[in-house]
Structures are given as C-alpha cells and as structure tokens.
PDB file of N, CA and C in Angstrom:
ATOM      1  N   UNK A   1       0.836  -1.193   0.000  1.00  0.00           N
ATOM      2  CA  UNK A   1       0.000   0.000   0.000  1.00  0.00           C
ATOM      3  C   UNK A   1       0.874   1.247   0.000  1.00  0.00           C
ATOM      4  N   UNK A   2       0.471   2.235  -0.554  1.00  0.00           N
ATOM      5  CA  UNK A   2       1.558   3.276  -0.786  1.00  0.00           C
ATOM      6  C   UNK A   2       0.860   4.335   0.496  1.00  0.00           C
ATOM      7  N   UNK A   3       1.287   5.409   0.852  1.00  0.00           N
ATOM      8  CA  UNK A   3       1.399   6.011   2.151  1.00  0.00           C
ATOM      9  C   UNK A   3       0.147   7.082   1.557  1.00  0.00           C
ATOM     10  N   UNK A   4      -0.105   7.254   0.050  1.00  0.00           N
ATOM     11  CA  UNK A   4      -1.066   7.627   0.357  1.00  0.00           C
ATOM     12  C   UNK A   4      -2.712   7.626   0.462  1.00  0.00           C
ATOM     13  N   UNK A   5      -2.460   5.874   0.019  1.00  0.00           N
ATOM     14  CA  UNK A   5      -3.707   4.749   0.188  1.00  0.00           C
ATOM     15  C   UNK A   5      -4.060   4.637   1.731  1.00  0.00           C
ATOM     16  N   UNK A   6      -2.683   4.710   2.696  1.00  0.00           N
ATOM     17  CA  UNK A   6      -3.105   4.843   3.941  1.00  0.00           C
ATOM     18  C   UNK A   6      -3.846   5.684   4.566  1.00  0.00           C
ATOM     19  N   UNK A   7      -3.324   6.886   4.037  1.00  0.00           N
ATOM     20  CA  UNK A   7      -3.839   8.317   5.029  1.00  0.00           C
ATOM     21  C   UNK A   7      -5.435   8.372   4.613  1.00  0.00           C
ATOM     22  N   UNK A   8      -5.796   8.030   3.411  1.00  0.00           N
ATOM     23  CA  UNK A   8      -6.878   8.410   2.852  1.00  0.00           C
ATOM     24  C   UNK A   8      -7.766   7.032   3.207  1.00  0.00           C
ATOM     25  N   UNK A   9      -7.253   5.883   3.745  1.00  0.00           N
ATOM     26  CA  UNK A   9      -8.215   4.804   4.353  1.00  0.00           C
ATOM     27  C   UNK A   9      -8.231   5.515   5.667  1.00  0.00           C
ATOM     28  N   UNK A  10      -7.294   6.277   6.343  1.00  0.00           N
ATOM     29  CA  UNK A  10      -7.422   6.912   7.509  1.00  0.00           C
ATOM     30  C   UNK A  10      -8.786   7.941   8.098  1.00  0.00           C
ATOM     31  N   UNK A  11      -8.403   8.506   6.506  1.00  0.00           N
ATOM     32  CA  UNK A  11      -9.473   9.321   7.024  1.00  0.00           C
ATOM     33  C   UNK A  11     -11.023   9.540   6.705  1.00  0.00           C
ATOM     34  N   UNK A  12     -11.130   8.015   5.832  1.00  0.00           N
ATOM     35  CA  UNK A  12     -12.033   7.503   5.255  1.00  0.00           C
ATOM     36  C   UNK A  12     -12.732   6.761   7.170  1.00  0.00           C
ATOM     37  N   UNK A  13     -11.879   6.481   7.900  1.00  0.00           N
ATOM     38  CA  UNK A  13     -12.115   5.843   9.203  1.00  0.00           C
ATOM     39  C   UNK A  13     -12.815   6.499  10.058  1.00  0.00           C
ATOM     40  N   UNK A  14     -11.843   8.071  10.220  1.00  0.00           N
ATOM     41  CA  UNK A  14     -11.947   9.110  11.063  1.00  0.00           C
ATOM     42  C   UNK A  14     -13.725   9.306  10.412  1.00  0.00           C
ATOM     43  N   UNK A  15     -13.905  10.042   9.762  1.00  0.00           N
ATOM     44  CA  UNK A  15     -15.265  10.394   9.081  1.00  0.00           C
ATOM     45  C   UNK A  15     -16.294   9.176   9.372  1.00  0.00           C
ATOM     46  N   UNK A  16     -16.023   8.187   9.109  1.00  0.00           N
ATOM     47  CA  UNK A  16     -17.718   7.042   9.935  1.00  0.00           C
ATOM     48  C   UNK A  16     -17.353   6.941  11.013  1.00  0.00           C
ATOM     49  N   UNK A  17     -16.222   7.267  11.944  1.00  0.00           N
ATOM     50  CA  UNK A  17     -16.552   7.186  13.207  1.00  0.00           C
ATOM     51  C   UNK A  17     -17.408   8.166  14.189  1.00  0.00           C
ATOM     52  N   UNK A  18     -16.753   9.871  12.975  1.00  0.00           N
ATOM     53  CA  UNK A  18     -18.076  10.901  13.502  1.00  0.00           C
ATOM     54  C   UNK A  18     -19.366  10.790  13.151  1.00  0.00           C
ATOM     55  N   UNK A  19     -19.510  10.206  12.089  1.00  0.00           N
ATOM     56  CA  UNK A  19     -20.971   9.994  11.763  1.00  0.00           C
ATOM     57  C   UNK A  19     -21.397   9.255  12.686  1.00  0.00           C
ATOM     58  N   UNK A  20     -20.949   8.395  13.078  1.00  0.00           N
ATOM     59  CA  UNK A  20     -21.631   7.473  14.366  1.00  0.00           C
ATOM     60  C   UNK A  20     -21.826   8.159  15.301  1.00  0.00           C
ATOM     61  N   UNK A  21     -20.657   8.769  15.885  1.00  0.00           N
ATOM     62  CA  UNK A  21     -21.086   9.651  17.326  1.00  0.00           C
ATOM     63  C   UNK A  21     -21.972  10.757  16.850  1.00  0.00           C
ATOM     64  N   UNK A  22     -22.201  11.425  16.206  1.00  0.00           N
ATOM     65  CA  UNK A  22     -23.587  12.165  15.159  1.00  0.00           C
ATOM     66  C   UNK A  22     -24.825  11.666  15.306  1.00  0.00           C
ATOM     67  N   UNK A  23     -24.603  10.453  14.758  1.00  0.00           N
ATOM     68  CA  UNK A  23     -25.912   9.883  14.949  1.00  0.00           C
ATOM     69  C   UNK A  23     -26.090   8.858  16.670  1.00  0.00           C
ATOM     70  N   UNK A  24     -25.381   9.191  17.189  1.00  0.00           N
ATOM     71  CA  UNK A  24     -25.895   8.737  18.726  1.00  0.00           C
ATOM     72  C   UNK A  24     -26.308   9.457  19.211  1.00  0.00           C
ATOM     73  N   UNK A  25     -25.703  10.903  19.386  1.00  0.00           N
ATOM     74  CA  UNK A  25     -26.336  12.188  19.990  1.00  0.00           C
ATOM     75  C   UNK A  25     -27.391  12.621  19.352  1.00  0.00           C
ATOM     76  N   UNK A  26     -27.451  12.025  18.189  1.00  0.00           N
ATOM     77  CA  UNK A  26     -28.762  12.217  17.836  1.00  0.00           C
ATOM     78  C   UNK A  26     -30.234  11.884  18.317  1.00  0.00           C
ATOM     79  N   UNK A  27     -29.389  10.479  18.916  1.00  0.00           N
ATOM     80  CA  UNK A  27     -30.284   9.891  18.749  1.00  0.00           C
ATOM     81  C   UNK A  27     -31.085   9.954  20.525  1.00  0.00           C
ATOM     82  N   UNK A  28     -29.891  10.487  21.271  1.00  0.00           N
ATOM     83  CA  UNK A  28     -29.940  10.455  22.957  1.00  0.00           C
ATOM     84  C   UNK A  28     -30.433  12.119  22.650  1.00  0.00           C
ATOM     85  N   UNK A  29     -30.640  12.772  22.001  1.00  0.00           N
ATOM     86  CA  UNK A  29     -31.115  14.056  22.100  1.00  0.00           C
ATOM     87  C   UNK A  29     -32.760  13.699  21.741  1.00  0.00           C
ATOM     88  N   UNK A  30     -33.290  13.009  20.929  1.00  0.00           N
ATOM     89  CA  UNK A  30     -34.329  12.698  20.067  1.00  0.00           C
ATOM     90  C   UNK A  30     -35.151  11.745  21.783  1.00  0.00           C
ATOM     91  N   UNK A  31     -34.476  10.682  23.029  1.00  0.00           N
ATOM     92  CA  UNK A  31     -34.993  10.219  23.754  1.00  0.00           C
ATOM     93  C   UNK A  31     -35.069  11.225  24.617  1.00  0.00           C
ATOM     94  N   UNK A  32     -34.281  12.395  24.588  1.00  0.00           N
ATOM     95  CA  UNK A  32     -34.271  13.065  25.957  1.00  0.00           C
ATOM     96  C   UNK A  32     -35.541  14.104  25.742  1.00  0.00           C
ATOM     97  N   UNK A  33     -35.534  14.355  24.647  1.00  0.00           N
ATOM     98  CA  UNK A  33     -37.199  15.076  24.241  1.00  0.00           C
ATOM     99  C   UNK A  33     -38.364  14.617  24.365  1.00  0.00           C
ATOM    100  N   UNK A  34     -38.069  13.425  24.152  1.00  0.00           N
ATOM    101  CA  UNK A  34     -39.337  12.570  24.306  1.00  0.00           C
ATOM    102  C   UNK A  34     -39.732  12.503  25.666  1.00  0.00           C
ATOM    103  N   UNK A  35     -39.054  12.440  26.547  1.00  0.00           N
ATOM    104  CA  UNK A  35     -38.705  11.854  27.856  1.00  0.00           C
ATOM    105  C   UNK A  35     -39.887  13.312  28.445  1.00  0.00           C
ATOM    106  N   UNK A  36     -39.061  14.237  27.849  1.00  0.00           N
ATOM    107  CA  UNK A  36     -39.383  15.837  28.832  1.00  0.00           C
ATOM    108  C   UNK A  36     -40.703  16.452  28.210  1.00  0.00           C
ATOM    109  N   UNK A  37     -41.467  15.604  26.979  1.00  0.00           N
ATOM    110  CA  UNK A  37     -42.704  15.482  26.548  1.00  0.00           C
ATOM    111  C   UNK A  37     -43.409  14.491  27.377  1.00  0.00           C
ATOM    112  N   UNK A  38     -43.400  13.792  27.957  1.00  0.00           N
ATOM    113  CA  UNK A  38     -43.885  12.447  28.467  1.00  0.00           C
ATOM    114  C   UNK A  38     -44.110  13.250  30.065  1.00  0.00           C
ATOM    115  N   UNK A  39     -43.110  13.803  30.007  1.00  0.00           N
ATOM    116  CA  UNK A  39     -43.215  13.927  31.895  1.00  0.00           C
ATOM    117  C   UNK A  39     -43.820  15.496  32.091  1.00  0.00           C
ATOM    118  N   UNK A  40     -44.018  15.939  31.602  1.00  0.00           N
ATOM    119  CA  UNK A  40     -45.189  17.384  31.169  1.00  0.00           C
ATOM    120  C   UNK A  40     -44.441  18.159  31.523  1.00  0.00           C
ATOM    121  N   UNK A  41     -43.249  18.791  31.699  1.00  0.00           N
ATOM    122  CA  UNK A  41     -42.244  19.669  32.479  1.00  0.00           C
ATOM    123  C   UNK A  41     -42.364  20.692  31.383  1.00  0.00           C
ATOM    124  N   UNK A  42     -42.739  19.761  30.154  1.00  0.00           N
ATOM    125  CA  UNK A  42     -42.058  21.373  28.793  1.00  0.00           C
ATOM    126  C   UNK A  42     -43.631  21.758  28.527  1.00  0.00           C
ATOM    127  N   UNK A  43     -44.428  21.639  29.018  1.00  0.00           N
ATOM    128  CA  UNK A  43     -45.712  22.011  29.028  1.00  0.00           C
ATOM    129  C   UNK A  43     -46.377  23.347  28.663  1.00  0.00           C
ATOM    130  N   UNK A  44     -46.859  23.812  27.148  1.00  0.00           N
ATOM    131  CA  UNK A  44     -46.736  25.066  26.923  1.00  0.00           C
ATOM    132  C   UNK A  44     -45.751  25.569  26.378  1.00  0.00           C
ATOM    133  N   UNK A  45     -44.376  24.880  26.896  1.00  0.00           N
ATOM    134  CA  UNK A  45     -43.013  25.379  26.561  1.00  0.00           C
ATOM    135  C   UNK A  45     -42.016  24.157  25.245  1.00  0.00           C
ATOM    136  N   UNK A  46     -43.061  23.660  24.848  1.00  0.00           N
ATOM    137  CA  UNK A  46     -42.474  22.640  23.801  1.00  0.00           C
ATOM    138  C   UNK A  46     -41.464  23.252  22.577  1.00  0.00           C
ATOM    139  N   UNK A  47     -41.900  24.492  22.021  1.00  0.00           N
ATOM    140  CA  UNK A  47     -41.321  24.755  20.937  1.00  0.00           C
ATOM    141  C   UNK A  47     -39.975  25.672  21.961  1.00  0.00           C
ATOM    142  N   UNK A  48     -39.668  25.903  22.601  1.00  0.00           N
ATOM    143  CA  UNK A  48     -38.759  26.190  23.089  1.00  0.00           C
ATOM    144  C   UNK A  48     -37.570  25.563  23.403  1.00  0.00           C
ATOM    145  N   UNK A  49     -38.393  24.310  24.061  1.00  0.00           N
ATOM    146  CA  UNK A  49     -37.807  22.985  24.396  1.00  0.00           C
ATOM    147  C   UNK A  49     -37.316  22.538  22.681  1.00  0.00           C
ATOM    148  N   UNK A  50     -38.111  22.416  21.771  1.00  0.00           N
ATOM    149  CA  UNK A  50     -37.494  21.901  20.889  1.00  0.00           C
ATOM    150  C   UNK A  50     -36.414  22.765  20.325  1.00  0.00           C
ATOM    151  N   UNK A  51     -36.732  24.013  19.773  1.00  0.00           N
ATOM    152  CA  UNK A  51     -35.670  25.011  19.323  1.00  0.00           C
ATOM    153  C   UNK A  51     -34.370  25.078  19.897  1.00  0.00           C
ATOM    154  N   UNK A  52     -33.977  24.865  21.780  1.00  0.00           N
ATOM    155  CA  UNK A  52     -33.049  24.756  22.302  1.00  0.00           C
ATOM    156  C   UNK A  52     -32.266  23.405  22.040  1.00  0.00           C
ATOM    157  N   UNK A  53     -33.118  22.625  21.955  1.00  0.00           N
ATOM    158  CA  UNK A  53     -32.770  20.928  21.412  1.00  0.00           C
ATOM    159  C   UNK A  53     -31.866  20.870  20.089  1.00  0.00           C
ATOM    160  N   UNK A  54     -32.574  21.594  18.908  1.00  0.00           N
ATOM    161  CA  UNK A  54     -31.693  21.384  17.662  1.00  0.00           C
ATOM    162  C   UNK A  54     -30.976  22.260  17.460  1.00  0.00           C
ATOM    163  N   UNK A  55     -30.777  23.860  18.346  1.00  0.00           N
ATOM    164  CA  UNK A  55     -29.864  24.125  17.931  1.00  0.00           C
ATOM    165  C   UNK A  55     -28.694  23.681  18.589  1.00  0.00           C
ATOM    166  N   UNK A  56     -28.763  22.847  19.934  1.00  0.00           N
ATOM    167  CA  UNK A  56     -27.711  22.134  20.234  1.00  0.00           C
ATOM    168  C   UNK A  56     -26.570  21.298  19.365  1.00  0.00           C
ATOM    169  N   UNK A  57     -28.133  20.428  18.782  1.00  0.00           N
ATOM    170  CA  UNK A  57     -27.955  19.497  18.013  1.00  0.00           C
ATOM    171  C   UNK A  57     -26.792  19.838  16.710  1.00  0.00           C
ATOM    172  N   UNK A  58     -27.012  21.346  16.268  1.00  0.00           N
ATOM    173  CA  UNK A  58     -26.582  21.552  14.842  1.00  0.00           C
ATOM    174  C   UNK A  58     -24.968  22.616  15.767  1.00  0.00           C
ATOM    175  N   UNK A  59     -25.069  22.762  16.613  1.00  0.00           N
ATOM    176  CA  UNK A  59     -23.792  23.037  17.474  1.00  0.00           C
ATOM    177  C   UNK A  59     -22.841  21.614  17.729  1.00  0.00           C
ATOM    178  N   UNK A  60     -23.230  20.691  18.059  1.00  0.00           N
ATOM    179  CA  UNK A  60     -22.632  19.416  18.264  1.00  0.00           C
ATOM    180  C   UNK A  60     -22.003  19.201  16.957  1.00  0.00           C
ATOM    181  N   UNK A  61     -22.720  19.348  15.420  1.00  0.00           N
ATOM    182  CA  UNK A  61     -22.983  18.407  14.541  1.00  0.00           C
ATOM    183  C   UNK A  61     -21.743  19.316  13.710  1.00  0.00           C
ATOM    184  N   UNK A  62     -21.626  20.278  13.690  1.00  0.00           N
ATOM    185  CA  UNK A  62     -20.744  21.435  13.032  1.00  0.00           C
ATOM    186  C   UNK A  62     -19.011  21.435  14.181  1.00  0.00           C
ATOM    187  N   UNK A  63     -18.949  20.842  15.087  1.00  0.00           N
ATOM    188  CA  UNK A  63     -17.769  20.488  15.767  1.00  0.00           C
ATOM    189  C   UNK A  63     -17.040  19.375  14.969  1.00  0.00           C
TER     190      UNK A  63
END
C-alpha cells in the first residue's frame, strides 16, 4: 500500500466514526425530548424545548 492509500483509508475511518457519534447524539437528544414530553415539564413550553434541542444538536454536529 503506498502512504497515500493509507492516510486516505485513515481518514475515510476518522469520518464514519463521527458519523456514528452524530448519529448517537442524535439519537440520545431525540430520547431526551421525548422523555421531557412524556413527563409534562415542557408544558406550553415545547417549541422552546425543541428550538433549544436542535440548535444544540446543529452546534454538536458542526464540531
């Protein structure tokens, strides 16, 4: 393999490993909403609750 078949399987690695952690926080952000819908706390205050949620989400996702 030449050194630069490596770097580029490298970083072919690096990249699905963020997509994974991407899509976990995704996915623990997506239960933790649910959770704080279920237990009436965001009551009235849902679109707030959600708006604070994704722009987390798109803060996480842009790191």
């Amino acid at each position: 393999m030449a050194n630069g078949d490596v770097d580029a399987l490298f970083v072919e690695r690096q990249a699905a490993r963020e997509r994974v952690l991407v899509e976990k926080g995704r996915e623990e952000v997506k239960l933790s909403r649910d959770k704080l819908r279920k237990m009436g706390e965001a009551e009235g205050s849902e679109s707030t609750v959600d708006s604070q949620v994704d722009k987390d989400v798109e803060d996480e996702a842009s790191v």
